[in-house]
PDB file of N, CA and C in Angstrom:
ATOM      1  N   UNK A   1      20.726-277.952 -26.703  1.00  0.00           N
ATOM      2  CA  UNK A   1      20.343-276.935 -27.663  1.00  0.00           C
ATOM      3  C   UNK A   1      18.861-276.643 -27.483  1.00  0.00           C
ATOM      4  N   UNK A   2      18.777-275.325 -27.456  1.00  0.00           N
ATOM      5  CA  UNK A   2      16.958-275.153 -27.775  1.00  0.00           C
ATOM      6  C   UNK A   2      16.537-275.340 -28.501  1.00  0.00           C
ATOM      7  N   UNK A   3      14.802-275.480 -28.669  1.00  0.00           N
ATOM      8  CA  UNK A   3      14.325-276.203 -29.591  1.00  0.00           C
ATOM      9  C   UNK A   3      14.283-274.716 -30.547  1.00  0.00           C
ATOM     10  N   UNK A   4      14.136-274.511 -32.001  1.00  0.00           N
ATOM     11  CA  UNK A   4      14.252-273.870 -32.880  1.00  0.00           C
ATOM     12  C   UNK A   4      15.774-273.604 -33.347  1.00  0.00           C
ATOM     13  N   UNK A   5      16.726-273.619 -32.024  1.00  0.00           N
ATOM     14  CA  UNK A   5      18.364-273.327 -32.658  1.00  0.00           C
ATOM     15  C   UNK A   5      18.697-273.545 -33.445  1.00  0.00           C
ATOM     16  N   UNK A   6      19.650-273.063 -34.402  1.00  0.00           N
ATOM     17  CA  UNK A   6      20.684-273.437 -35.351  1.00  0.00           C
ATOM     18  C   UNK A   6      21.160-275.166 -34.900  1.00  0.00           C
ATOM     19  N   UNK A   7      21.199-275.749 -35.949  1.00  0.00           N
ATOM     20  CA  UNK A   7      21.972-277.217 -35.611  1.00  0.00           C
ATOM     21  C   UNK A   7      23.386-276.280 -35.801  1.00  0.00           C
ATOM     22  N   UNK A   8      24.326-277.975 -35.968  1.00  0.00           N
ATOM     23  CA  UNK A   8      25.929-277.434 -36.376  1.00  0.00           C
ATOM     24  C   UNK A   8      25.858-277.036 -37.817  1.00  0.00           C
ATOM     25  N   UNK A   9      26.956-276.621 -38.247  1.00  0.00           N
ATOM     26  CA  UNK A   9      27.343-275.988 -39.526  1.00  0.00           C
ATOM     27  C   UNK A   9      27.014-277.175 -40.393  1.00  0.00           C
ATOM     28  N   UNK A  10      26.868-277.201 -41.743  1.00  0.00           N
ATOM     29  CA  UNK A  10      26.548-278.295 -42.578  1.00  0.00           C
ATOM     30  C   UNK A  10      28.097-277.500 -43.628  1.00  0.00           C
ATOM     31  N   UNK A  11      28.512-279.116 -44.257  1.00  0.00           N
ATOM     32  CA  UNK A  11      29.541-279.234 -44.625  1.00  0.00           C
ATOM     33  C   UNK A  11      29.125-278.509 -46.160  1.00  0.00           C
ATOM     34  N   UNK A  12      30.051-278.245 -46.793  1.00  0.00           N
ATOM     35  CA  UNK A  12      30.284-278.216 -48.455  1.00  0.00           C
ATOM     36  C   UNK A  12      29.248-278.424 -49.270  1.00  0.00           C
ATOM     37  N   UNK A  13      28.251-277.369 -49.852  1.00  0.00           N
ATOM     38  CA  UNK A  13      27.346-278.034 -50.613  1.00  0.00           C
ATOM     39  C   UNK A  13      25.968-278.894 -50.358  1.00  0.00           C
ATOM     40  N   UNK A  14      25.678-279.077 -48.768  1.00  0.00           N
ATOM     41  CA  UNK A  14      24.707-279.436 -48.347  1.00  0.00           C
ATOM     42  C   UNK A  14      23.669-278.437 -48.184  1.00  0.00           C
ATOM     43  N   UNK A  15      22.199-279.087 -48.226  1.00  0.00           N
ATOM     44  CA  UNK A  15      21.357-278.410 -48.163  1.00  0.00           C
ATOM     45  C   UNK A  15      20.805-278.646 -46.980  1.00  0.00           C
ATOM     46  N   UNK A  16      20.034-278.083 -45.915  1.00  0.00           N
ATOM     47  CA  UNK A  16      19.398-278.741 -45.299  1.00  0.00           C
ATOM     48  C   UNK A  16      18.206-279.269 -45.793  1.00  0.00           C
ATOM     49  N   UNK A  17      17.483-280.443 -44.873  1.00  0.00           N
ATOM     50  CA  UNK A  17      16.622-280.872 -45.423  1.00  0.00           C
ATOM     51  C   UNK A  17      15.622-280.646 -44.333  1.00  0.00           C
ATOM     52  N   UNK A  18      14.565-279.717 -45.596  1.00  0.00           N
ATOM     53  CA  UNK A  18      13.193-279.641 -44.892  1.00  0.00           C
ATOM     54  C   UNK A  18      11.786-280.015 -45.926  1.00  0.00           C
ATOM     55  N   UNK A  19      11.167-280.630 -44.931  1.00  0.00           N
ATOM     56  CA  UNK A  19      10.330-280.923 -45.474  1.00  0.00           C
ATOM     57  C   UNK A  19       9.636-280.256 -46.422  1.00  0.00           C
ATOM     58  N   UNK A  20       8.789-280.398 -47.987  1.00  0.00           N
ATOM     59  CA  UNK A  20       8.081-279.869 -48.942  1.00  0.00           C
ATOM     60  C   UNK A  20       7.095-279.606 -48.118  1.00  0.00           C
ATOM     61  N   UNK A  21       6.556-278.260 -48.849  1.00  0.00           N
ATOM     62  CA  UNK A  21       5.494-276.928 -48.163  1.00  0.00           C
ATOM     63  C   UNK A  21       4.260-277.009 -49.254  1.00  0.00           C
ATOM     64  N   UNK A  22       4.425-277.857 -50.193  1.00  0.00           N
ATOM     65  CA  UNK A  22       3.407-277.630 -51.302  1.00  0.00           C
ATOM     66  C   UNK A  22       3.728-276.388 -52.569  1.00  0.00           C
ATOM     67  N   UNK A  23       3.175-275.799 -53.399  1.00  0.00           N
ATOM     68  CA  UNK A  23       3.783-275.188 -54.317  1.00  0.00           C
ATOM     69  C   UNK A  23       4.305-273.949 -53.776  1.00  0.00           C
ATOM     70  N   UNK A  24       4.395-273.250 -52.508  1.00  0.00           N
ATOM     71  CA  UNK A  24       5.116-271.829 -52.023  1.00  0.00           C
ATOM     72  C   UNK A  24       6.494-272.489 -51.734  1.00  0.00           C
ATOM     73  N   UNK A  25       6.711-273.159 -50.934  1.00  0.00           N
ATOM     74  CA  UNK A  25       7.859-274.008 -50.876  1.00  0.00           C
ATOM     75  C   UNK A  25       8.611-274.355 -52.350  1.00  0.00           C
ATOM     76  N   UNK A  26       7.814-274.796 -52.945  1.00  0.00           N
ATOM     77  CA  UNK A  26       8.990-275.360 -54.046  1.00  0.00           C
ATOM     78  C   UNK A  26       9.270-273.793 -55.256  1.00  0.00           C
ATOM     79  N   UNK A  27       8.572-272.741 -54.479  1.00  0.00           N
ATOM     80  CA  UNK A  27       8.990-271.327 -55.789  1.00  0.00           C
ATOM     81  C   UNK A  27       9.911-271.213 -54.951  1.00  0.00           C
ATOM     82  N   UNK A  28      10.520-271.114 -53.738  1.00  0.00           N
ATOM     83  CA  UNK A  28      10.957-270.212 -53.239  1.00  0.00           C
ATOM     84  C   UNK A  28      12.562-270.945 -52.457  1.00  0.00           C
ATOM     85  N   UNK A  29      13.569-270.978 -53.405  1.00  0.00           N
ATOM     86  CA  UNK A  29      14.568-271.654 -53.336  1.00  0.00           C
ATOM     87  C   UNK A  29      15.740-271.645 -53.000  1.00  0.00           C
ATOM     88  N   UNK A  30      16.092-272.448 -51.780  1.00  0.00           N
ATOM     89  CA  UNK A  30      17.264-271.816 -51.034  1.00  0.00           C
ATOM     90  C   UNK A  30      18.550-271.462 -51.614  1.00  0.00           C
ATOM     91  N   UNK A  31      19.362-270.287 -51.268  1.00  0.00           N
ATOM     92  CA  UNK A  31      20.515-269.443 -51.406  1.00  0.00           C
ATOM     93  C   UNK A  31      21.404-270.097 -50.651  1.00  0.00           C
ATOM     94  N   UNK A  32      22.848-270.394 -50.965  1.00  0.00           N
ATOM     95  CA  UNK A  32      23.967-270.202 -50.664  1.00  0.00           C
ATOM     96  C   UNK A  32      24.805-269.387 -51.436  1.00  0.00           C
ATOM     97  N   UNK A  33      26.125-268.975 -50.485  1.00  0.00           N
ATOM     98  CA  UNK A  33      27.379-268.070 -50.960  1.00  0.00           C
ATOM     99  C   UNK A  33      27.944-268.240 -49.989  1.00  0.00           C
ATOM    100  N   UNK A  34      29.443-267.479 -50.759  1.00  0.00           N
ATOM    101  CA  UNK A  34      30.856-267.887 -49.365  1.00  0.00           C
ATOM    102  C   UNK A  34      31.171-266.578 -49.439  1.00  0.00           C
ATOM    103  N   UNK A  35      31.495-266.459 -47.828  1.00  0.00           N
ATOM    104  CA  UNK A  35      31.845-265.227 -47.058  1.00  0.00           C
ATOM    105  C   UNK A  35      33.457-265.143 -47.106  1.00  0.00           C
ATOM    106  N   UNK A  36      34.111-264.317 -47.768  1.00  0.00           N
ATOM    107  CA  UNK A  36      35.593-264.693 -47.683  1.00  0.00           C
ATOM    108  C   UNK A  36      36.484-264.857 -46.193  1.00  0.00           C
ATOM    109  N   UNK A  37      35.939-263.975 -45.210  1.00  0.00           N
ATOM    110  CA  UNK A  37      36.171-264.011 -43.877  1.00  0.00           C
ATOM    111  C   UNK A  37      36.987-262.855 -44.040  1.00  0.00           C
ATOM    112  N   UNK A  38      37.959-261.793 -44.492  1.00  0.00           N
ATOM    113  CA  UNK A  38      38.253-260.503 -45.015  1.00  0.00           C
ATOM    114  C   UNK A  38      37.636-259.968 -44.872  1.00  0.00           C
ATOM    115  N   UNK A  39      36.175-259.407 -45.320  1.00  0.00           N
ATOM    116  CA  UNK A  39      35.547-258.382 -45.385  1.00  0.00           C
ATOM    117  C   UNK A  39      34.288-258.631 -45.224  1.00  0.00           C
ATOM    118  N   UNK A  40      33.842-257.205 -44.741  1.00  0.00           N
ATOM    119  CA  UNK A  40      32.463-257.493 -44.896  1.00  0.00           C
ATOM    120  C   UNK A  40      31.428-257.908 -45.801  1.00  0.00           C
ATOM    121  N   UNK A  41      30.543-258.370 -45.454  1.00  0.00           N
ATOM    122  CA  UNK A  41      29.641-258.576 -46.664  1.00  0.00           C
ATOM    123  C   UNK A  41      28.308-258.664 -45.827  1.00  0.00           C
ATOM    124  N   UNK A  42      27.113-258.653 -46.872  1.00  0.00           N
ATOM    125  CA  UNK A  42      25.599-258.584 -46.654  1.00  0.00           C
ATOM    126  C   UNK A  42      24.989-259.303 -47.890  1.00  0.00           C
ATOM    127  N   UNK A  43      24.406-260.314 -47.530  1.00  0.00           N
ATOM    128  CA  UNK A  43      23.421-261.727 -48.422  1.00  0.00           C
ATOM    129  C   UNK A  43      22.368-261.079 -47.951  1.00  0.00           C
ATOM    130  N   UNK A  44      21.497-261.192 -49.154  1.00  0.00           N
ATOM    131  CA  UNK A  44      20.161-260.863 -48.779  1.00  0.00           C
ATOM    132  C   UNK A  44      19.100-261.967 -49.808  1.00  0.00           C
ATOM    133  N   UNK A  45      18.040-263.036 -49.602  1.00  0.00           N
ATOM    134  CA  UNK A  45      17.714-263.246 -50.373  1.00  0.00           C
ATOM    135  C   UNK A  45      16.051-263.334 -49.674  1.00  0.00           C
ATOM    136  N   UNK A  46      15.034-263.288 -50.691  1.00  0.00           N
ATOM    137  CA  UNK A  46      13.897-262.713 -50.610  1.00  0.00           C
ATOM    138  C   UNK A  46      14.023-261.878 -49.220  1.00  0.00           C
ATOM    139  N   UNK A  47      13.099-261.232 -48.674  1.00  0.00           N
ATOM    140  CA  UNK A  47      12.964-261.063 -47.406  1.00  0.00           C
ATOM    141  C   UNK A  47      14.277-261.257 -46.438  1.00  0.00           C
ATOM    142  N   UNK A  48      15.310-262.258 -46.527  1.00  0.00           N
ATOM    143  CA  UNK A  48      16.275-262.156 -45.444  1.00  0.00           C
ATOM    144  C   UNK A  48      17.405-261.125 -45.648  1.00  0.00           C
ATOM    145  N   UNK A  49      18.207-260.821 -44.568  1.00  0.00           N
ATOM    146  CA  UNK A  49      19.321-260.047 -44.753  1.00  0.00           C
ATOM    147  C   UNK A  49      20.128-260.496 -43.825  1.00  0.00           C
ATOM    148  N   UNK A  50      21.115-260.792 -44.163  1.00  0.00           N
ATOM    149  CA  UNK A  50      22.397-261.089 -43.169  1.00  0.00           C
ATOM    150  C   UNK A  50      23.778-260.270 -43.577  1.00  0.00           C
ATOM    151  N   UNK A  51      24.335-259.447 -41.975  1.00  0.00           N
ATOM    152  CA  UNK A  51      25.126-258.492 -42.433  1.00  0.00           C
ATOM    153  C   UNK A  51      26.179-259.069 -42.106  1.00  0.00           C
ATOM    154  N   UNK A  52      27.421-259.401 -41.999  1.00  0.00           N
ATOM    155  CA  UNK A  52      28.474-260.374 -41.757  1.00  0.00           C
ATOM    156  C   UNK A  52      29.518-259.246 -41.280  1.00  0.00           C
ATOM    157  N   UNK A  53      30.116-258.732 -40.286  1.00  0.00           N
ATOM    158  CA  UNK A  53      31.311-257.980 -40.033  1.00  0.00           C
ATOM    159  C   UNK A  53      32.564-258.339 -40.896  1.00  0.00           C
ATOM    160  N   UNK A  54      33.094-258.018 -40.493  1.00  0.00           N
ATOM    161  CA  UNK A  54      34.575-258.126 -41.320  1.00  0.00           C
ATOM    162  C   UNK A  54      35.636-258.857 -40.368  1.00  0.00           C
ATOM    163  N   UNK A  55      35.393-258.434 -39.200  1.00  0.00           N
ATOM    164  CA  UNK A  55      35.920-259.493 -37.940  1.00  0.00           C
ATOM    165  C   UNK A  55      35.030-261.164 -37.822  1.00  0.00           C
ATOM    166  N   UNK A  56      33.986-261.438 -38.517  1.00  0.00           N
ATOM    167  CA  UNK A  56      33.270-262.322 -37.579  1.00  0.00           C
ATOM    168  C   UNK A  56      33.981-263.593 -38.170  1.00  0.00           C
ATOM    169  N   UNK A  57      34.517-263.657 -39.205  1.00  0.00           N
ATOM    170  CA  UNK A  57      34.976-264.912 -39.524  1.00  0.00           C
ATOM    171  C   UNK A  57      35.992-265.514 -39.742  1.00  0.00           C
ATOM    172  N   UNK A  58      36.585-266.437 -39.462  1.00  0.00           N
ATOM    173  CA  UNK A  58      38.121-266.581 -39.356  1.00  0.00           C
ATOM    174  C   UNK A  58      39.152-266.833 -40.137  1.00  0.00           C
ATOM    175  N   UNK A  59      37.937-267.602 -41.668  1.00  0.00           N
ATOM    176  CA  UNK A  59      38.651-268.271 -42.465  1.00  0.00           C
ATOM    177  C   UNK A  59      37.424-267.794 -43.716  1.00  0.00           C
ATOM    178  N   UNK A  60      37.203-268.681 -45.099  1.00  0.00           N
ATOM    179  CA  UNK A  60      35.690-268.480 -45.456  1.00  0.00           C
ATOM    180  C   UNK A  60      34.898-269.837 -45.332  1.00  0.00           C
ATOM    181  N   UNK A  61      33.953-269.137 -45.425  1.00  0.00           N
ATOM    182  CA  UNK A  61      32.647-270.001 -44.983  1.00  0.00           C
ATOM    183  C   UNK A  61      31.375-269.885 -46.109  1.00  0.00           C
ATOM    184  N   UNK A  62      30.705-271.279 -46.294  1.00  0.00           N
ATOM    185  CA  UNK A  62      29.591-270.922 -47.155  1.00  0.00           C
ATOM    186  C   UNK A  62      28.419-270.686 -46.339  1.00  0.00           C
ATOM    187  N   UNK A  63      27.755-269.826 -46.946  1.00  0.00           N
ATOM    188  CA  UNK A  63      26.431-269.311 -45.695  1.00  0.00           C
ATOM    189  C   UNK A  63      25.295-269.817 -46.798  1.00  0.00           C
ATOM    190  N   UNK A  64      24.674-270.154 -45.652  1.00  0.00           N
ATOM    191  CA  UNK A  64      23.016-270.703 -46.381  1.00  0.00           C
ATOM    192  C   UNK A  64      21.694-269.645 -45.973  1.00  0.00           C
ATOM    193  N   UNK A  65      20.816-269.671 -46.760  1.00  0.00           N
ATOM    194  CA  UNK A  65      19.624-269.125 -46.412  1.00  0.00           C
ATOM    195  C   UNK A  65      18.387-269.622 -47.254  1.00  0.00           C
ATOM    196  N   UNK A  66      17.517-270.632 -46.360  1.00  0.00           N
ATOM    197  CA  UNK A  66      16.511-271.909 -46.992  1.00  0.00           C
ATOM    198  C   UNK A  66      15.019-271.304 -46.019  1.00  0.00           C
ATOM    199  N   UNK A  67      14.496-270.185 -47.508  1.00  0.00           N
ATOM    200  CA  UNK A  67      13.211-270.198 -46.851  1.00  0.00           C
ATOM    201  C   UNK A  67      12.172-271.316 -46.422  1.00  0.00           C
ATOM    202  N   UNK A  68      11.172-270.482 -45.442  1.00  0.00           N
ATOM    203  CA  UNK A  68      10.639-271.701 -44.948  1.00  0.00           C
ATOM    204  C   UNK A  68       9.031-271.050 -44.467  1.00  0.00           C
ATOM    205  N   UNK A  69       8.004-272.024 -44.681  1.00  0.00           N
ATOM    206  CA  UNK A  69       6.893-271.590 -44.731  1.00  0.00           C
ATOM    207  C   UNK A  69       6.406-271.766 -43.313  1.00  0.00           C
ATOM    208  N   UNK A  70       5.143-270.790 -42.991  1.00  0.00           N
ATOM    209  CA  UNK A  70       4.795-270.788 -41.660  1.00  0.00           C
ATOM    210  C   UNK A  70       4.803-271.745 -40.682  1.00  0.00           C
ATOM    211  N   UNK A  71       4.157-273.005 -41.577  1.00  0.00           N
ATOM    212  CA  UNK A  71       3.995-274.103 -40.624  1.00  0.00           C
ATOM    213  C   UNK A  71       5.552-274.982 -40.363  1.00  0.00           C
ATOM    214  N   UNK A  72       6.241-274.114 -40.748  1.00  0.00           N
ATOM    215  CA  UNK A  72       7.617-275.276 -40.958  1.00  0.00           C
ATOM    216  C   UNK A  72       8.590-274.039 -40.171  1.00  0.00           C
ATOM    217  N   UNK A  73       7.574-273.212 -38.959  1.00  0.00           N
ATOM    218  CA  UNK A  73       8.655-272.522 -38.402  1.00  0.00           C
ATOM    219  C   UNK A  73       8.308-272.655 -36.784  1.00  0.00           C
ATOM    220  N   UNK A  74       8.872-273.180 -35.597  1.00  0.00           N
ATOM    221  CA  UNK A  74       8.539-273.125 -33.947  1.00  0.00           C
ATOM    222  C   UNK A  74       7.752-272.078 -33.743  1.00  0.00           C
ATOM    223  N   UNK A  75       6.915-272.345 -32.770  1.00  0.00           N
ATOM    224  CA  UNK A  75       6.460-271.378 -32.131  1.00  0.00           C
ATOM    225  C   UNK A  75       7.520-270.729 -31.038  1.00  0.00           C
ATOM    226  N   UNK A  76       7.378-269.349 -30.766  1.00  0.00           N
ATOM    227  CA  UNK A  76       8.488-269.155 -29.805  1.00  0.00           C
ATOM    228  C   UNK A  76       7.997-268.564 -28.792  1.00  0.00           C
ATOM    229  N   UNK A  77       8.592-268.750 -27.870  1.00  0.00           N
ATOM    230  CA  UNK A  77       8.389-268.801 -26.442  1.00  0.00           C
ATOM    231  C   UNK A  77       7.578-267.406 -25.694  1.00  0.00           C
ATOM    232  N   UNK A  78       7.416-267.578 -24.909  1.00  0.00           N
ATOM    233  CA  UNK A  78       6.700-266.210 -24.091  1.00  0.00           C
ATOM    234  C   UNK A  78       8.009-265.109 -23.748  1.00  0.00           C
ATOM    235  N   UNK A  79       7.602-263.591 -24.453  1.00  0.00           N
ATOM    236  CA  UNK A  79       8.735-262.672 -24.428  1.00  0.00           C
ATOM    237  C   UNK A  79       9.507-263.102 -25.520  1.00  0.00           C
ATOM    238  N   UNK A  80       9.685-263.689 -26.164  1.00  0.00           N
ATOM    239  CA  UNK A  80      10.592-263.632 -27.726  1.00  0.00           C
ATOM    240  C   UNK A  80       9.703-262.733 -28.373  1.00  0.00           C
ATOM    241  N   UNK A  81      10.293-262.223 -29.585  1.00  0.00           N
ATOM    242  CA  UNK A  81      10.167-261.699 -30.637  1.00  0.00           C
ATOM    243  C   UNK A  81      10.680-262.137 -31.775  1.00  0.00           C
ATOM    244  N   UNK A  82      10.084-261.873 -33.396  1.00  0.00           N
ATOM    245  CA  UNK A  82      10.725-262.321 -34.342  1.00  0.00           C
ATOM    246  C   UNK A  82      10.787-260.714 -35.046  1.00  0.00           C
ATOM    247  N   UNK A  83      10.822-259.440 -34.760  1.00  0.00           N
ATOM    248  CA  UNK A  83      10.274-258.212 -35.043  1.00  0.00           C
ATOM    249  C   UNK A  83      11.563-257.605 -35.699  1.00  0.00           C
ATOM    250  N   UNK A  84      12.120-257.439 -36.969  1.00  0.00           N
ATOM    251  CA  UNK A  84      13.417-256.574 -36.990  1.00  0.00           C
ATOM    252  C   UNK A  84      13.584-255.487 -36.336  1.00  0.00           C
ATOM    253  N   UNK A  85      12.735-254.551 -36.232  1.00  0.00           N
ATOM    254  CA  UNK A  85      12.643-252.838 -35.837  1.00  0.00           C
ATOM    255  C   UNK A  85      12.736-253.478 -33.949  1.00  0.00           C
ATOM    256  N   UNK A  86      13.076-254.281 -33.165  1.00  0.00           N
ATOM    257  CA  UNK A  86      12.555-253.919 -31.859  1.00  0.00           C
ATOM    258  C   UNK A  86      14.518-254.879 -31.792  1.00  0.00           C
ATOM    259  N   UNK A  87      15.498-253.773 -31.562  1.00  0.00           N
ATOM    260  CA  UNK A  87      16.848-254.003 -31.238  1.00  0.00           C
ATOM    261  C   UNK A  87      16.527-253.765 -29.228  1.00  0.00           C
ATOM    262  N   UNK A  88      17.978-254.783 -29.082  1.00  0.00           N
ATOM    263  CA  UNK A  88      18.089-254.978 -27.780  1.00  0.00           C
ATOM    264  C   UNK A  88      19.159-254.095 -27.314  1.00  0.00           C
TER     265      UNK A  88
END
């Protein structure tokens, strides 16, 4: 796996665990919800957006989204981008 990747899926109700950021970290508190796998849907919490097809899932699934402060994010590589507006 590369370094920054997604680990595996986390089971039922888990959070991941990341380290405390000091008081921006502890306002800003991670989201879960379940995707029925039927239909589409779109989670959005502060700043993120995730659009989910209506094909992508097989069964349902709970989706997570655990903000995370600068220093608690990889640097990425030469030629990556983190830019929404610049599609491939």
């Amino acid at each position: 796996m590369r370094p920054g990747a997604p680990g595996p899926a986390q089971g039922p109700h888990k959070q991941p665990s990341v380290p405390s950021a000091g008081p921006q970290a502890a306002a800003r508190k991670p989201f879960t919800t379940t995707a029925d796998g039927e239909s589409a849907k779109t989670i959005t919490h502060d700043e993120a957006r995730l659009d989910i097809g209506s094909a992508a899932l097989d069964e349902p699934a709970e989706i997570g989204i655990t903000p995370l402060t600068p220093e608690q994010l990889p640097v990425l590589a030469p030629g990556w981008t983190t830019s929404p507006t610049r599609h491939r």
